[in-house]
PDB file of N, CA and C in Angstrom:
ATOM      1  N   UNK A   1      11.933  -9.088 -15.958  1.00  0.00           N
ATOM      2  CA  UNK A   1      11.474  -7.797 -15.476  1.00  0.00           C
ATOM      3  C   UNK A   1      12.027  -7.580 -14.063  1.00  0.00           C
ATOM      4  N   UNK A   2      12.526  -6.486 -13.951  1.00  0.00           N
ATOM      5  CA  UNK A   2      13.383  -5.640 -12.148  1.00  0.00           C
ATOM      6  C   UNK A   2      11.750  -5.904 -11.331  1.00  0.00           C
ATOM      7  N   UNK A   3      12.365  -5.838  -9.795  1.00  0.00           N
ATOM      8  CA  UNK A   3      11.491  -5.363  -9.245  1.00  0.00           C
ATOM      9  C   UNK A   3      10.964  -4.354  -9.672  1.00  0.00           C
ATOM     10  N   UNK A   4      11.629  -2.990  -9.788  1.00  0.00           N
ATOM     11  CA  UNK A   4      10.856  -1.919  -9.879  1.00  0.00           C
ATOM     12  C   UNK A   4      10.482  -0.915 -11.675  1.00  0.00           C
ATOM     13  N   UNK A   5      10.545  -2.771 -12.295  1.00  0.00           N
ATOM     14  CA  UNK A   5       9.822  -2.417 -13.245  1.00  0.00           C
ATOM     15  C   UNK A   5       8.325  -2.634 -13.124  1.00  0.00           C
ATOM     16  N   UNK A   6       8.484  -4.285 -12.127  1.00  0.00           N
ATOM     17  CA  UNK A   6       7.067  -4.668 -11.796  1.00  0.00           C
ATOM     18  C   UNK A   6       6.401  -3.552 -10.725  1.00  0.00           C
ATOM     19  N   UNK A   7       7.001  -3.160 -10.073  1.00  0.00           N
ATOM     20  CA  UNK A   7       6.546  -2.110  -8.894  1.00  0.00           C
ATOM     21  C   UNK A   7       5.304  -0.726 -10.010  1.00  0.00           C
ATOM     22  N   UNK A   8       6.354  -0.312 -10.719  1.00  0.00           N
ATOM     23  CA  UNK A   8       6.511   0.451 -11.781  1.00  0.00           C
ATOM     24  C   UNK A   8       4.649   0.364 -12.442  1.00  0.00           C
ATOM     25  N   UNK A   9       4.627  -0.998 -12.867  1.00  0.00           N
ATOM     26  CA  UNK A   9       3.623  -1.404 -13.691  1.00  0.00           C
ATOM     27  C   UNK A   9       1.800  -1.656 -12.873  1.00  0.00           C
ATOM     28  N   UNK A  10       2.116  -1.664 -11.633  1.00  0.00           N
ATOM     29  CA  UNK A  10       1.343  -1.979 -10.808  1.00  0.00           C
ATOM     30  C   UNK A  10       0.227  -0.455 -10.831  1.00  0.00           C
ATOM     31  N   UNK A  11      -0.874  -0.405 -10.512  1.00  0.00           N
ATOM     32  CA  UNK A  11      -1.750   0.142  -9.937  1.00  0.00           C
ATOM     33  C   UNK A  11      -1.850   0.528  -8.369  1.00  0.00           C
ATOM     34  N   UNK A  12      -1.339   1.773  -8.357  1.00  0.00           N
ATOM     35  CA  UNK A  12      -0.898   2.533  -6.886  1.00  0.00           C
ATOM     36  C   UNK A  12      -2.214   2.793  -6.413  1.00  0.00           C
ATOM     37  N   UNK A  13      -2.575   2.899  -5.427  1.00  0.00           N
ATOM     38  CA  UNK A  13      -3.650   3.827  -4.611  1.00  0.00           C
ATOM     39  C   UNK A  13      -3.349   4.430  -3.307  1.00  0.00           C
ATOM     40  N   UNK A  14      -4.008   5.740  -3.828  1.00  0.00           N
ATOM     41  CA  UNK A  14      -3.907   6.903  -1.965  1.00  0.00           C
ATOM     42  C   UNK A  14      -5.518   7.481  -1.903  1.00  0.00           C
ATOM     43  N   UNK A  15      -5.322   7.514  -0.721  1.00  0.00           N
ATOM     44  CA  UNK A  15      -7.115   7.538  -0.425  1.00  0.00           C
ATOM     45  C   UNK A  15      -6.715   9.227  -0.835  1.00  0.00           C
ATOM     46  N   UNK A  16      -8.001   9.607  -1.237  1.00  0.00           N
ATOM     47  CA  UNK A  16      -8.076  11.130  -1.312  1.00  0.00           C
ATOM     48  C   UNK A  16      -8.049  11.733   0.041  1.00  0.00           C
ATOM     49  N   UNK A  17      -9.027  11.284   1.051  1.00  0.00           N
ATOM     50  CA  UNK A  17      -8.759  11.996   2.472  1.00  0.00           C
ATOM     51  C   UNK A  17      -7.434  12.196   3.141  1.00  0.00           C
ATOM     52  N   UNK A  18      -6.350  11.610   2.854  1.00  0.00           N
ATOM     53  CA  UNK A  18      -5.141  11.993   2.814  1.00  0.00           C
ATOM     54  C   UNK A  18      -4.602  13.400   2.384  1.00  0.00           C
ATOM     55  N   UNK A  19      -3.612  13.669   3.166  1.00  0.00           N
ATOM     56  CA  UNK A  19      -3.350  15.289   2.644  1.00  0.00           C
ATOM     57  C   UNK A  19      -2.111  14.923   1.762  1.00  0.00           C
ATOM     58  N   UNK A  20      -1.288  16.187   1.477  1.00  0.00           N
ATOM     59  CA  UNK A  20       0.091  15.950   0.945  1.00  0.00           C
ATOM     60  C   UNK A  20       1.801  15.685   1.413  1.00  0.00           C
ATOM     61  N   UNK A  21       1.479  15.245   2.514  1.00  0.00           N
ATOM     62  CA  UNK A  21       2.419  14.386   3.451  1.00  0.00           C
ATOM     63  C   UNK A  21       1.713  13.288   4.514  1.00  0.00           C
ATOM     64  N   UNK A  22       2.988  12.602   4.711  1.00  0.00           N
ATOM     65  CA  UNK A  22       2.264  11.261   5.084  1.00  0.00           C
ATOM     66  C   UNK A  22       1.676   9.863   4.941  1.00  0.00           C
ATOM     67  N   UNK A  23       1.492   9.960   3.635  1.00  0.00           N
ATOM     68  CA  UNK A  23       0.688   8.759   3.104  1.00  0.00           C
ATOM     69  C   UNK A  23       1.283   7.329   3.030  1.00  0.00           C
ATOM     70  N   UNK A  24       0.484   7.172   2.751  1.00  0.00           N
ATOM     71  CA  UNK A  24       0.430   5.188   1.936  1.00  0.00           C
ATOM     72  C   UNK A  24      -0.120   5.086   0.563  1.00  0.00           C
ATOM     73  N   UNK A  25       0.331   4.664  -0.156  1.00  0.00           N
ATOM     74  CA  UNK A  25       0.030   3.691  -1.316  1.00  0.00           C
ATOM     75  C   UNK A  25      -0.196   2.255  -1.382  1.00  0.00           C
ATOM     76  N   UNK A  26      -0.881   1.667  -1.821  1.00  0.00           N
ATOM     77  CA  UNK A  26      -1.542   0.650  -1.893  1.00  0.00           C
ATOM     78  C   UNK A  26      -1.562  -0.056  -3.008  1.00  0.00           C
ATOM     79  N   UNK A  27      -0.594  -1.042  -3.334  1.00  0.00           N
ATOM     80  CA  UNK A  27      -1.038  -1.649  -4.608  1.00  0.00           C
ATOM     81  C   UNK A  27      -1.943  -3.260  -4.638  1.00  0.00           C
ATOM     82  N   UNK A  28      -2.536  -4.100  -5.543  1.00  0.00           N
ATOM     83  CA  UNK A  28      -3.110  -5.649  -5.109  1.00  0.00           C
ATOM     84  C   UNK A  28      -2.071  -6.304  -6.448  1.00  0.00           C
ATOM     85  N   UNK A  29      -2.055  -7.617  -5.773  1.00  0.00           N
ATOM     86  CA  UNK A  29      -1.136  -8.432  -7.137  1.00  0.00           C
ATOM     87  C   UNK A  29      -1.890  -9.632  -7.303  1.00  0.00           C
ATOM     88  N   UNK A  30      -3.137 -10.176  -7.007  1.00  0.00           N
ATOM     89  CA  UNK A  30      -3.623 -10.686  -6.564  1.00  0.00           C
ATOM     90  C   UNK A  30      -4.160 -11.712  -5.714  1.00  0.00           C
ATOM     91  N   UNK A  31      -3.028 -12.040  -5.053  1.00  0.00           N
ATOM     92  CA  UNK A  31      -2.959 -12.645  -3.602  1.00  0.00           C
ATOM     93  C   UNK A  31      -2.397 -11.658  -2.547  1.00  0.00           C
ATOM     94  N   UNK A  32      -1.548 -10.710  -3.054  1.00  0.00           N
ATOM     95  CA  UNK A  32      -0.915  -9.904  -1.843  1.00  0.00           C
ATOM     96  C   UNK A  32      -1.066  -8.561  -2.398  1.00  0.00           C
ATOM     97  N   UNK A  33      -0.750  -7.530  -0.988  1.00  0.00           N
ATOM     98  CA  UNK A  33      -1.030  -6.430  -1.153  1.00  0.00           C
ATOM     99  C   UNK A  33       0.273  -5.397  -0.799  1.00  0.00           C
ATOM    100  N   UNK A  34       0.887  -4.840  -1.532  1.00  0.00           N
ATOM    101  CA  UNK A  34       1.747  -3.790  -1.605  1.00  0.00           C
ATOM    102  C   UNK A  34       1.775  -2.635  -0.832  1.00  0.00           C
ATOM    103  N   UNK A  35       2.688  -2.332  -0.172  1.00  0.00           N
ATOM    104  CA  UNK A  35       2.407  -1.112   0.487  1.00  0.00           C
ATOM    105  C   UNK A  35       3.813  -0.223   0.699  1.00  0.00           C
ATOM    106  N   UNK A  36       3.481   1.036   0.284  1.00  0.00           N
ATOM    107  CA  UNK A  36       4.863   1.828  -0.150  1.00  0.00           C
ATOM    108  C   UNK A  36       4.651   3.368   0.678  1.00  0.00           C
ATOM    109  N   UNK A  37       5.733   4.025   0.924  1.00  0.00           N
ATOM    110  CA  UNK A  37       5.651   5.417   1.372  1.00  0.00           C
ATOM    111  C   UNK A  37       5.293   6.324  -0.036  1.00  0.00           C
ATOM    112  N   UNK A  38       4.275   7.338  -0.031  1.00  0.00           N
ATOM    113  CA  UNK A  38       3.582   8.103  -1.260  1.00  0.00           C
ATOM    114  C   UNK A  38       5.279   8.967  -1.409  1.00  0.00           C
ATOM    115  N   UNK A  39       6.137   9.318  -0.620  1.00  0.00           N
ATOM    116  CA  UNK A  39       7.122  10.244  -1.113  1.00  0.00           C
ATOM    117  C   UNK A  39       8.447   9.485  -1.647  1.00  0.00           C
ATOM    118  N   UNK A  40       8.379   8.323  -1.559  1.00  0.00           N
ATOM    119  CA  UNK A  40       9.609   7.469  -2.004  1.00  0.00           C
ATOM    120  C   UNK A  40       9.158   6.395  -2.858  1.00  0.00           C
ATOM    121  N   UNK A  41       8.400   6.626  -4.142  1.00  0.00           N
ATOM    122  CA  UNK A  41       7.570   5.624  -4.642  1.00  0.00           C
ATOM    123  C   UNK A  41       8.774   4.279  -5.726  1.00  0.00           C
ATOM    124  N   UNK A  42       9.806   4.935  -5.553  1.00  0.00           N
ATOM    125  CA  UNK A  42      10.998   4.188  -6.052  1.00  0.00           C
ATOM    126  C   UNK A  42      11.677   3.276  -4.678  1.00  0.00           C
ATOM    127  N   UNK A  43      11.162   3.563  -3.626  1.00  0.00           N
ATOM    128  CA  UNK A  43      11.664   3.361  -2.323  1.00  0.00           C
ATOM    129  C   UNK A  43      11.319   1.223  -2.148  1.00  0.00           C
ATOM    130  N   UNK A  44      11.370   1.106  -0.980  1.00  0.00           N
ATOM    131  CA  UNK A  44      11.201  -0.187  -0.514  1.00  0.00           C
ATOM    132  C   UNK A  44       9.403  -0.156  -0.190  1.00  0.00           C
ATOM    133  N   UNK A  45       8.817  -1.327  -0.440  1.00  0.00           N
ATOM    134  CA  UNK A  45       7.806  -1.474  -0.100  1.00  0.00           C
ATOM    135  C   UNK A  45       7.120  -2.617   0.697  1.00  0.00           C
ATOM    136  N   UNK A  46       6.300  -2.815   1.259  1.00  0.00           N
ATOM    137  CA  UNK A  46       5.975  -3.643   2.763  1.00  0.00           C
ATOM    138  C   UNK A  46       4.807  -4.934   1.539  1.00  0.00           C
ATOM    139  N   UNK A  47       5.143  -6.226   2.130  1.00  0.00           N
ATOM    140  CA  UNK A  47       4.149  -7.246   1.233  1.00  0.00           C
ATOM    141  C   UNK A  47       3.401  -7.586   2.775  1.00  0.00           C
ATOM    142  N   UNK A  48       2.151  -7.777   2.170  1.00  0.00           N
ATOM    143  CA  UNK A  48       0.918  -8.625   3.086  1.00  0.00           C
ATOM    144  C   UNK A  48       0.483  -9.854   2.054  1.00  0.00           C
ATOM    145  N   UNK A  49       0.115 -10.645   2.488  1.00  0.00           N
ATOM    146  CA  UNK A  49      -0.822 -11.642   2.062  1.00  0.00           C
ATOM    147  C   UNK A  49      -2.464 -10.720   2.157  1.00  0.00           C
ATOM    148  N   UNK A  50      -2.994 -10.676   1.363  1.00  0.00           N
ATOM    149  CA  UNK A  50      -4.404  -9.953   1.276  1.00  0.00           C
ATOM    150  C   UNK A  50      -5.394 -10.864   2.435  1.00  0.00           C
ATOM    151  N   UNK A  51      -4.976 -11.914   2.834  1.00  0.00           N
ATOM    152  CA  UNK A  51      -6.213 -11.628   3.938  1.00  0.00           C
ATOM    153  C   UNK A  51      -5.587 -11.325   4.891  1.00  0.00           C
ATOM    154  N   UNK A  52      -4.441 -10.979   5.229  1.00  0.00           N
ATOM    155  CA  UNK A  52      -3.794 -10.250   6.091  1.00  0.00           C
ATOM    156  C   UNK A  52      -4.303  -8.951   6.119  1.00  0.00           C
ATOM    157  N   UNK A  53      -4.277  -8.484   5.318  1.00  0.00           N
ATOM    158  CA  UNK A  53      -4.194  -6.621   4.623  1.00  0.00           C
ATOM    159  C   UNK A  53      -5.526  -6.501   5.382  1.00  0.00           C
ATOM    160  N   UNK A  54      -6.656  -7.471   4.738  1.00  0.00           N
ATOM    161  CA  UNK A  54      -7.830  -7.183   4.497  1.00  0.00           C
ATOM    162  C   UNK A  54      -8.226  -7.479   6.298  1.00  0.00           C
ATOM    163  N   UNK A  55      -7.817  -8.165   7.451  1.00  0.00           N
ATOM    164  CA  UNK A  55      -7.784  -7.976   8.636  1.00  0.00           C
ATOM    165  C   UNK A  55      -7.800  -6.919   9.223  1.00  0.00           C
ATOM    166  N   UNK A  56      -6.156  -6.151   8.728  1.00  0.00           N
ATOM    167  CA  UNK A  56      -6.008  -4.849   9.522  1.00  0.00           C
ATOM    168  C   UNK A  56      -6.440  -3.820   8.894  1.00  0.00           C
ATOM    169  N   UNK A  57      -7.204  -3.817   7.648  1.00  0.00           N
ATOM    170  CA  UNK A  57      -8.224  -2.993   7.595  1.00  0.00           C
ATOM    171  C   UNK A  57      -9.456  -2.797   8.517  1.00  0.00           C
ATOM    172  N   UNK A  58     -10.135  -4.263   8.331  1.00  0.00           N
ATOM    173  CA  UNK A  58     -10.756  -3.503   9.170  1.00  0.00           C
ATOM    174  C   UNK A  58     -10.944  -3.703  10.446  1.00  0.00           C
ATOM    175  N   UNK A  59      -9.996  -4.140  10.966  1.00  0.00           N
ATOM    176  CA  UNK A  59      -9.784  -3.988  12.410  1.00  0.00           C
ATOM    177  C   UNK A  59      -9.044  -2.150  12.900  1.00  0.00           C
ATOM    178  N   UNK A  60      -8.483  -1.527  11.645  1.00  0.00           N
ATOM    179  CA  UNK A  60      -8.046  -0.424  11.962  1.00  0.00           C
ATOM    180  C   UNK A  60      -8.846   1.050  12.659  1.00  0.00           C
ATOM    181  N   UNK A  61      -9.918   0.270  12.064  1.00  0.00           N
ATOM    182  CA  UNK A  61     -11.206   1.388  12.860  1.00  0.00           C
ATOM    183  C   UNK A  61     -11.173   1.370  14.549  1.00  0.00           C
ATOM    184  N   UNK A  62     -10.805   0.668  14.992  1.00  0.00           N
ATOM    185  CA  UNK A  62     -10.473   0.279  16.555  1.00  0.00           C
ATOM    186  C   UNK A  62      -9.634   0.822  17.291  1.00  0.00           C
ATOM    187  N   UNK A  63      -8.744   1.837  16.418  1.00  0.00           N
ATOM    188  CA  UNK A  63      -7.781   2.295  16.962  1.00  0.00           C
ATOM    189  C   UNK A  63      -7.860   4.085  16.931  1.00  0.00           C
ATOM    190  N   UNK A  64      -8.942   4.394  16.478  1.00  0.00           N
ATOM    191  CA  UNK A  64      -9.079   5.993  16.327  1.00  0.00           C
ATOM    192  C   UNK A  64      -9.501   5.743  18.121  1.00  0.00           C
ATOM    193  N   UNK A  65      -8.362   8.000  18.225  1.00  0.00           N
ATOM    194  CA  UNK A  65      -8.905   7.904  19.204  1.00  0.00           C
ATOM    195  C   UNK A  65     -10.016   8.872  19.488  1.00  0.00           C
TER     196      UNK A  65
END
């Protein structure tokens, strides 16, 4: 299987509070976490280790200004 058959097969997520530019997608593989631009979903995508991911989640609340 291609990468972007496996890419392909995965379970995407975009938060609804998101508008229609801009976003992130989110996929889990179950140790790591996927992360892709919502307008280039054929594009390149960013790997975390999930307790990575799961850090700058929620450390991301820290940064609103």
């Amino acid at each position: 299987m291609t990468e972007q058959e496996q890419q392909r097969s995965l379970l995407w997520k975009k938060s609804t509070a998101s508008g229609n530019s801009g976003c992130v997608e989110v996929a889990r593989t179950g140790k790591m976490t996927l992360v892709r631009d919502s307008k280039a979903p054929s594009g390149p995508f960013l790997t975390f280790k999930d307790a990575i991911w799961k850090n700058f989640c929620a450390r991301a609340d820290e940064f609103k200004n």
